[in-house]
PDB file of N, CA and C in Angstrom:
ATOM      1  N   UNK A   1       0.817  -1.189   0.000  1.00  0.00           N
ATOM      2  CA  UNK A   1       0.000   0.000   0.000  1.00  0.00           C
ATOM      3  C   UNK A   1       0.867   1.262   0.000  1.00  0.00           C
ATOM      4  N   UNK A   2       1.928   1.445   0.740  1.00  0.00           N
ATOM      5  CA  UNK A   2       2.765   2.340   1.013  1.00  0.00           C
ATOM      6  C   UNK A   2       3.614   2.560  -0.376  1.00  0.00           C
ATOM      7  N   UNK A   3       3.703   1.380  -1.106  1.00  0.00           N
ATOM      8  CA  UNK A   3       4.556   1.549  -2.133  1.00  0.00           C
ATOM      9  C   UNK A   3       3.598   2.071  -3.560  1.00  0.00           C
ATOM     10  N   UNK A   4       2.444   2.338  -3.395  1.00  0.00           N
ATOM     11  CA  UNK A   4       1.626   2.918  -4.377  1.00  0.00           C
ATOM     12  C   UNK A   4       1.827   4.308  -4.045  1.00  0.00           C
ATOM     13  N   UNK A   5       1.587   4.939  -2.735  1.00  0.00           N
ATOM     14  CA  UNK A   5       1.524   6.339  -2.215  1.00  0.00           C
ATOM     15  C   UNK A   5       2.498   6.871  -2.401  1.00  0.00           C
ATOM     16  N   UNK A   6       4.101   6.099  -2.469  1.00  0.00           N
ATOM     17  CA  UNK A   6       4.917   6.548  -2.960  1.00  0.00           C
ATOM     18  C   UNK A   6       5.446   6.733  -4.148  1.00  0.00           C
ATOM     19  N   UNK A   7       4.468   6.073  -5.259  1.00  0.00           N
ATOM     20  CA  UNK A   7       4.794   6.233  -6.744  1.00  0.00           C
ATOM     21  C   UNK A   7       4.259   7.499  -6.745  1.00  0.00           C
ATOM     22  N   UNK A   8       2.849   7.881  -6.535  1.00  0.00           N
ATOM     23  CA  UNK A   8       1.870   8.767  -6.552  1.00  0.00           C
ATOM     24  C   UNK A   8       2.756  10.108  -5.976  1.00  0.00           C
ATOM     25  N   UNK A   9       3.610   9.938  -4.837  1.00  0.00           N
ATOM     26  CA  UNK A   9       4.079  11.000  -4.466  1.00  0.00           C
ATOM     27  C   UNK A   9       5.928  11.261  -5.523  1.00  0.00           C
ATOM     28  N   UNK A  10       5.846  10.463  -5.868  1.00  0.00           N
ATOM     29  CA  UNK A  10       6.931  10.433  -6.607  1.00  0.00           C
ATOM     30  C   UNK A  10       6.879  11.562  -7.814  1.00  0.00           C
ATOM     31  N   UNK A  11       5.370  11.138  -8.672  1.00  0.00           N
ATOM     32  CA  UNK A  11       5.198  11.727  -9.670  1.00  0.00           C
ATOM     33  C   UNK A  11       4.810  13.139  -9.382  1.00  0.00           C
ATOM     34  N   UNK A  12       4.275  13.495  -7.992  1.00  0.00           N
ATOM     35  CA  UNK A  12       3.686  14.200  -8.037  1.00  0.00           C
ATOM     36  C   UNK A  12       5.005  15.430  -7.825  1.00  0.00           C
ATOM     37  N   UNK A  13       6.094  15.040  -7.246  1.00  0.00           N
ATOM     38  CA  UNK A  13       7.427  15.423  -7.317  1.00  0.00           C
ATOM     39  C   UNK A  13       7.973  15.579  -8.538  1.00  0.00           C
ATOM     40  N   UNK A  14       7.657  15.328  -9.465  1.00  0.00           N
ATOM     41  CA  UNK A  14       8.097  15.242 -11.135  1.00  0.00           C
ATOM     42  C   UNK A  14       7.140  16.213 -12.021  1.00  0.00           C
ATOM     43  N   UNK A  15       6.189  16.701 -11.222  1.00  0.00           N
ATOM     44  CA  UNK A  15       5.328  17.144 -11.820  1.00  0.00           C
ATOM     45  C   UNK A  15       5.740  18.486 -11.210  1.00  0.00           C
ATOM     46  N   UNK A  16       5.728  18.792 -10.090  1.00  0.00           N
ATOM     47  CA  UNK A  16       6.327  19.910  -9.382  1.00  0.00           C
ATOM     48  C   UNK A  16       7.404  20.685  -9.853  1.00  0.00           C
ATOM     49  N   UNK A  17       8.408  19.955 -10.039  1.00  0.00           N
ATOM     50  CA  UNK A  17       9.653  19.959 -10.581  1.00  0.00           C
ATOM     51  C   UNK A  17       9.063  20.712 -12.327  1.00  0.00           C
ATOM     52  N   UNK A  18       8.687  20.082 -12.534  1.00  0.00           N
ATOM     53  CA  UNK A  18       8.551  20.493 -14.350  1.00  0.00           C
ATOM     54  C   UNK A  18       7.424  21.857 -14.044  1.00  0.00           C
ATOM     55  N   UNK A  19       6.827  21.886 -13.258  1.00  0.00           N
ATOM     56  CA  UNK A  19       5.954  22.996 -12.753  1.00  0.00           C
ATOM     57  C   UNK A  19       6.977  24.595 -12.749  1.00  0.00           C
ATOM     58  N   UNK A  20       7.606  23.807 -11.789  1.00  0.00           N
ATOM     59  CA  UNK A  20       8.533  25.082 -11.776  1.00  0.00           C
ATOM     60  C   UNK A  20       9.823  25.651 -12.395  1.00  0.00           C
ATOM     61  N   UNK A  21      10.092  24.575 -13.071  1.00  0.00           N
ATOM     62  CA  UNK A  21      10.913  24.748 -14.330  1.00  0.00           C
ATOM     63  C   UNK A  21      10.161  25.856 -15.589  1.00  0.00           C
ATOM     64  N   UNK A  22       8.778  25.659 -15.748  1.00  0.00           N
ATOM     65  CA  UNK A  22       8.109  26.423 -16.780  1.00  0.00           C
ATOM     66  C   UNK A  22       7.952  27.327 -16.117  1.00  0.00           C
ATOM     67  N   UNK A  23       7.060  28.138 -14.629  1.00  0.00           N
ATOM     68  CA  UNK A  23       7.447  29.506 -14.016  1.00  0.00           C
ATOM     69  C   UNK A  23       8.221  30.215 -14.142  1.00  0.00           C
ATOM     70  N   UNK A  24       9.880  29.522 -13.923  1.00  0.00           N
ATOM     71  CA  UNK A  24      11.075  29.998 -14.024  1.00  0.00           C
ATOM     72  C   UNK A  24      11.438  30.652 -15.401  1.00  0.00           C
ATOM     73  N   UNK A  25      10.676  30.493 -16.306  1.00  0.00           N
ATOM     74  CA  UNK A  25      10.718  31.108 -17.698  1.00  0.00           C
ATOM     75  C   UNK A  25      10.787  32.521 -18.123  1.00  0.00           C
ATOM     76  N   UNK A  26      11.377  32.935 -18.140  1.00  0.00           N
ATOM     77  CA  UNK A  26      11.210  34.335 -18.686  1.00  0.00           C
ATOM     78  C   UNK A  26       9.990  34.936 -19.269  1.00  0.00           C
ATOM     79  N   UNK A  27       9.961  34.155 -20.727  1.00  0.00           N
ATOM     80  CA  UNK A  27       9.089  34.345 -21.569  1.00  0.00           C
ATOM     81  C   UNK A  27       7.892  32.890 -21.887  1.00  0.00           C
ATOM     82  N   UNK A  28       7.325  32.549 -21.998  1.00  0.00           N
ATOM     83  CA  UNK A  28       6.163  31.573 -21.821  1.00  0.00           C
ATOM     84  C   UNK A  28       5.226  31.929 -23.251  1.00  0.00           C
ATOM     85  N   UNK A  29       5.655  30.702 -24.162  1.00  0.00           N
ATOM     86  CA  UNK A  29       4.596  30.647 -25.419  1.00  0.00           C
ATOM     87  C   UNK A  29       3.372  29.972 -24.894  1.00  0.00           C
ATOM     88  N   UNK A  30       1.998  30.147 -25.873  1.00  0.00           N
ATOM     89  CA  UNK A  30       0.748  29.462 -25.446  1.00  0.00           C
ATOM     90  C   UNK A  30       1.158  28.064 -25.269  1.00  0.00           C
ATOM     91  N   UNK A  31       1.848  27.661 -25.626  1.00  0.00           N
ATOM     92  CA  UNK A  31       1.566  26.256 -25.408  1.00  0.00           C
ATOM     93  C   UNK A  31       2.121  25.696 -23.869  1.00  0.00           C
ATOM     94  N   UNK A  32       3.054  26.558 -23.666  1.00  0.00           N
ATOM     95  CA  UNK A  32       3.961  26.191 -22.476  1.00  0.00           C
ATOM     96  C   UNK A  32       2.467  26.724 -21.036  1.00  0.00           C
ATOM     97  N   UNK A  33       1.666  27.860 -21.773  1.00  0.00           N
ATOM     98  CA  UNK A  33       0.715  28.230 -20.849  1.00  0.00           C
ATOM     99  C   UNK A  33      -0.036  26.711 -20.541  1.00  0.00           C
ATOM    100  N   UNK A  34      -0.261  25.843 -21.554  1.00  0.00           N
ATOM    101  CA  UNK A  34      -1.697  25.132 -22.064  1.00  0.00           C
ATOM    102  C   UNK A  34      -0.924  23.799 -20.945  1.00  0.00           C
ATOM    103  N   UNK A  35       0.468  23.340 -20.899  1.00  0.00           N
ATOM    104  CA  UNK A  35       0.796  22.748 -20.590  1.00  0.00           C
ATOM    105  C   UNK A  35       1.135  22.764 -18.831  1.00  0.00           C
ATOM    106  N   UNK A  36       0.748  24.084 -18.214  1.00  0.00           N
ATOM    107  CA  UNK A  36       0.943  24.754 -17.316  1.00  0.00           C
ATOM    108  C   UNK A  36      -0.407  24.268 -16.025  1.00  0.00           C
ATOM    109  N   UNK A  37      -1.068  24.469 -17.235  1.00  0.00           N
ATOM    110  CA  UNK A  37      -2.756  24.286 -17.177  1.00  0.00           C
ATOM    111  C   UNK A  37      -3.403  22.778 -16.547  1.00  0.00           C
ATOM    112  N   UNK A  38      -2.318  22.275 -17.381  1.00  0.00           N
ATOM    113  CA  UNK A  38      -2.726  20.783 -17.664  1.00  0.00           C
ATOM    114  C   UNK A  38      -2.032  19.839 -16.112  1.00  0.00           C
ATOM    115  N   UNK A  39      -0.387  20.391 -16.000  1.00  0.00           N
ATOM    116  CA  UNK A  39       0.558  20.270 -15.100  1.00  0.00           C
ATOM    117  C   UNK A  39      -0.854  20.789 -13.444  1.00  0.00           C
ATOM    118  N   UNK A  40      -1.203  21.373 -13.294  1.00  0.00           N
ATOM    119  CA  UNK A  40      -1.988  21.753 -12.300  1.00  0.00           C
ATOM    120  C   UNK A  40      -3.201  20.558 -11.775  1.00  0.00           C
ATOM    121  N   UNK A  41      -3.665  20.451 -12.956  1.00  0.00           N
ATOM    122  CA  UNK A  41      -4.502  19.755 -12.669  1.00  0.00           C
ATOM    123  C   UNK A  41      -4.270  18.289 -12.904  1.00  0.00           C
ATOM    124  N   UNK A  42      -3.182  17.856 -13.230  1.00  0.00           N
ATOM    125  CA  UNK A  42      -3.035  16.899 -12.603  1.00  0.00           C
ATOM    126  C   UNK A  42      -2.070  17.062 -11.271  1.00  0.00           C
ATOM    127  N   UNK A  43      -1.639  17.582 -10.799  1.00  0.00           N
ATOM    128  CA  UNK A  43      -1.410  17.775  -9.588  1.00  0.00           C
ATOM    129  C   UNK A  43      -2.417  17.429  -8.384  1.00  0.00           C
ATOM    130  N   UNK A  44      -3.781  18.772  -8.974  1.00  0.00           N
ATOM    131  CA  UNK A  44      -4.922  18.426  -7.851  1.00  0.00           C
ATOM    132  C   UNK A  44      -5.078  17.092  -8.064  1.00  0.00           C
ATOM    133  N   UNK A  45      -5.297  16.489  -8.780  1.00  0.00           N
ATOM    134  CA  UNK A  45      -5.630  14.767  -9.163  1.00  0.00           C
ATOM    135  C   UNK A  45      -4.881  14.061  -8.068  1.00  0.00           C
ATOM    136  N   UNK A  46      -3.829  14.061  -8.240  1.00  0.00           N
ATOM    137  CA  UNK A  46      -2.963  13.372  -7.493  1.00  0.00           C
ATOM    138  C   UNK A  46      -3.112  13.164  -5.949  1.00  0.00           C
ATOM    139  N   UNK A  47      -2.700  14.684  -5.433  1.00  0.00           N
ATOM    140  CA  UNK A  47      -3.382  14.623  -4.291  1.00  0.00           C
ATOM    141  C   UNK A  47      -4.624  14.515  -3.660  1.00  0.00           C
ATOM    142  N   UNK A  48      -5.706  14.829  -4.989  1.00  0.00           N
ATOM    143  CA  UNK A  48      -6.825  13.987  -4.231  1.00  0.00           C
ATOM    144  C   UNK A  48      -6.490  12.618  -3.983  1.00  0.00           C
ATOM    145  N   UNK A  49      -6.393  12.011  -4.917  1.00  0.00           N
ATOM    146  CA  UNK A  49      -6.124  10.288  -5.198  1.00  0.00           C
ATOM    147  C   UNK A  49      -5.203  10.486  -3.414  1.00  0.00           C
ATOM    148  N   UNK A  50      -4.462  11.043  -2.999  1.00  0.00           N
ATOM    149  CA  UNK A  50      -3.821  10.036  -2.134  1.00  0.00           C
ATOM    150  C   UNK A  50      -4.282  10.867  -1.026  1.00  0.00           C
ATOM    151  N   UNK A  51      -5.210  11.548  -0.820  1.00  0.00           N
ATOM    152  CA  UNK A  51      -5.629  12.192   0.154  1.00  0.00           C
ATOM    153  C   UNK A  51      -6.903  10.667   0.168  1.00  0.00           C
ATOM    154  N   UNK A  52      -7.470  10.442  -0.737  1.00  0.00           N
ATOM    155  CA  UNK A  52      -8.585   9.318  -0.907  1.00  0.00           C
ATOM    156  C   UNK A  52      -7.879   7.715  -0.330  1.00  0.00           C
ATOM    157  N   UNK A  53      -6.491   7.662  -0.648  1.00  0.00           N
ATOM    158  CA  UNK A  53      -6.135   6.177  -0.281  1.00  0.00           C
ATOM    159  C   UNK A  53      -5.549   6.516   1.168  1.00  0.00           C
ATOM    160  N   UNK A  54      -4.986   7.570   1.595  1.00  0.00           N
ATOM    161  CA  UNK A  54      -4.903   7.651   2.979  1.00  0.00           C
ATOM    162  C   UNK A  54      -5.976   7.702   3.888  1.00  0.00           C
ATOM    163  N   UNK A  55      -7.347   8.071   3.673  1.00  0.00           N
ATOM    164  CA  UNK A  55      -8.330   8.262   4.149  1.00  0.00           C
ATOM    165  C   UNK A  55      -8.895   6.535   4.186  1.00  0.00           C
ATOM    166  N   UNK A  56      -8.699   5.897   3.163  1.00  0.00           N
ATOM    167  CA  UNK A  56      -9.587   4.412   3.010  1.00  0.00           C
ATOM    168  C   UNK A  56      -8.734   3.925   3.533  1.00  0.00           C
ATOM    169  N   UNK A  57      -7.352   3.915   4.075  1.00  0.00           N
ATOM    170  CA  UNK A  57      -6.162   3.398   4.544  1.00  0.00           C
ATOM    171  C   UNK A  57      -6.363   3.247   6.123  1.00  0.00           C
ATOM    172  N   UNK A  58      -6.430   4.861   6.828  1.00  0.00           N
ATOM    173  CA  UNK A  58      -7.423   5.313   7.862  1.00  0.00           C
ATOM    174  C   UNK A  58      -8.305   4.391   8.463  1.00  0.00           C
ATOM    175  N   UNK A  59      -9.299   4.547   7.563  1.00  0.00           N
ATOM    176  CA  UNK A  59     -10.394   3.712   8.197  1.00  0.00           C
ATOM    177  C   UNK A  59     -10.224   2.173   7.792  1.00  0.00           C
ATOM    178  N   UNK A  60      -9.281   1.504   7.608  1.00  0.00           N
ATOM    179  CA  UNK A  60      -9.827   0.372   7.507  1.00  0.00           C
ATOM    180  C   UNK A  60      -9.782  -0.672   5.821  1.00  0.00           C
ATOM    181  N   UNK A  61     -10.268   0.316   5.000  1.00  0.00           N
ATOM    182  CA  UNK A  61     -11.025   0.485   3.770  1.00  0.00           C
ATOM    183  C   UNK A  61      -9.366  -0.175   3.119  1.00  0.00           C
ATOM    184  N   UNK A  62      -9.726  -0.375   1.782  1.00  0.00           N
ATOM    185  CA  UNK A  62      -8.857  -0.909   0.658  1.00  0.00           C
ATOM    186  C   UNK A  62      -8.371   0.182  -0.242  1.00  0.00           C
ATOM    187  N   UNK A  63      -7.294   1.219   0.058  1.00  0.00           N
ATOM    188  CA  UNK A  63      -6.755   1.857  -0.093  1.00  0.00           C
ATOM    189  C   UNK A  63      -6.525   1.964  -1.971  1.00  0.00           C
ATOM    190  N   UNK A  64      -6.468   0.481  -2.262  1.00  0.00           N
ATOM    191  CA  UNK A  64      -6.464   0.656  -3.793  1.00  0.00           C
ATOM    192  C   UNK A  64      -7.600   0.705  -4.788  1.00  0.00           C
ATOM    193  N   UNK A  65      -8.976   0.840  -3.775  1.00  0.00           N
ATOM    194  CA  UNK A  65     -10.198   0.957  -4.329  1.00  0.00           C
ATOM    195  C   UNK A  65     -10.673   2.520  -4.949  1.00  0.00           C
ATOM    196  N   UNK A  66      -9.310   3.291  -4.298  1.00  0.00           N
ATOM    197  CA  UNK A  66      -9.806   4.653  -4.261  1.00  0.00           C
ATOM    198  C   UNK A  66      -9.213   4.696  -6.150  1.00  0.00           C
ATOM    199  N   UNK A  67      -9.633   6.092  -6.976  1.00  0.00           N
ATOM    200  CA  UNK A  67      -9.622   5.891  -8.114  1.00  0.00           C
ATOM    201  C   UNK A  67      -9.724   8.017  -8.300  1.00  0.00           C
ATOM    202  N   UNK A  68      -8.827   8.252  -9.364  1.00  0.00           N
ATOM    203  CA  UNK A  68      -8.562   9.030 -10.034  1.00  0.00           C
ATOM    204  C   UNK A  68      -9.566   9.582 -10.513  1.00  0.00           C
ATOM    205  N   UNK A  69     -10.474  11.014  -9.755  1.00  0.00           N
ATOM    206  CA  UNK A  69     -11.518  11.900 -10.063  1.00  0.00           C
ATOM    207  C   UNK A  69     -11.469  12.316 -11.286  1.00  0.00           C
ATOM    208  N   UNK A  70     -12.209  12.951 -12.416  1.00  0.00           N
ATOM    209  CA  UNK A  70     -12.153  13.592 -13.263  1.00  0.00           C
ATOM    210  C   UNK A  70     -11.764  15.084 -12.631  1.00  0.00           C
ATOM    211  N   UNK A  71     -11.323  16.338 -13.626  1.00  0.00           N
ATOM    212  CA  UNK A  71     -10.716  17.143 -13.201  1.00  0.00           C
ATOM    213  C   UNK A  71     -11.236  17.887 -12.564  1.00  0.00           C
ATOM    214  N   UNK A  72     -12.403  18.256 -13.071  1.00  0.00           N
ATOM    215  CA  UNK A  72     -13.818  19.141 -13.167  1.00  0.00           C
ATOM    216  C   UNK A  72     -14.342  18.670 -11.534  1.00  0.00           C
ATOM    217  N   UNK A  73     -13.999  17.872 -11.265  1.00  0.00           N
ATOM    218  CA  UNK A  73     -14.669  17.472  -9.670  1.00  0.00           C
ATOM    219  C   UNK A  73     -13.547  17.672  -8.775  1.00  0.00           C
ATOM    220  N   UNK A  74     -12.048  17.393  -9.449  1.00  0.00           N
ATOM    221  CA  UNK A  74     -11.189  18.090  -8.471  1.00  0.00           C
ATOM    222  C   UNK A  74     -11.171  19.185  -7.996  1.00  0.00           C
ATOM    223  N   UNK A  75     -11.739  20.076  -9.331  1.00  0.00           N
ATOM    224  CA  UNK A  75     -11.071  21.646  -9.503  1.00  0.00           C
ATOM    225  C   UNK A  75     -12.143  22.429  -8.560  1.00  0.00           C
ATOM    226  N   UNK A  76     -13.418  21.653  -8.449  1.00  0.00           N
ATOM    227  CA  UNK A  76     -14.619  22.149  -7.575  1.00  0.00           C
ATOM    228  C   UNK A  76     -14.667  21.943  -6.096  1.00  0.00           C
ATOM    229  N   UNK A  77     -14.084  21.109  -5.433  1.00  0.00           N
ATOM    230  CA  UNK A  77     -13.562  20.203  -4.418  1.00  0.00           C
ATOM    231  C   UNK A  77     -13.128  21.307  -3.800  1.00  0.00           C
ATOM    232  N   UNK A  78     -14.074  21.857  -2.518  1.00  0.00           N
ATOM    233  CA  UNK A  78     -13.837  22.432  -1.599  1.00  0.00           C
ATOM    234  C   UNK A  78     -13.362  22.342  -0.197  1.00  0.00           C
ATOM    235  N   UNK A  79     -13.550  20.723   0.159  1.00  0.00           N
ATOM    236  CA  UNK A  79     -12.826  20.411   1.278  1.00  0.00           C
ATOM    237  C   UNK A  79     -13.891  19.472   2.084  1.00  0.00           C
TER     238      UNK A  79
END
């Protein structure tokens, strides 16, 4: 179980990383915006997903049952 949360946090470290590699830009074409865009939201993804398998982990629950929201429900996801 631990070794899933850590892929998940792995990437989500790779994603960060390339996050702030494109900030660091001087100048930023649309596409680097579009990809910026994209980099975010899978971010929120992520940490939902392991905010969801730590929580089913928590209680009991089967940690690998939890499953990757669409974005649109991440991006609304108030807490």
């Amino acid at each position: 179980m631990e070794d899933r949360n850590e892929k998940i946090l792995d990437y989500i470290d790779r994603l960060v990383t390339e996050e702030k590699a494109l900030r660091d830009k001087p100048v930023k074409p649309e596409a680097e915006h579009a990809r910026m865009r994209h980099l975010q939201e899978q971010l929120d993804q992520c940490w939902d997903l392991l905010r969801q398998r730590r929580a089913r982990q928590e209680f009991g629950e089967n940690p690998d049952a939890a499953s990757v929201r669409d974005a649109g429900t991440v991006e609304r996801y108030t807490g």
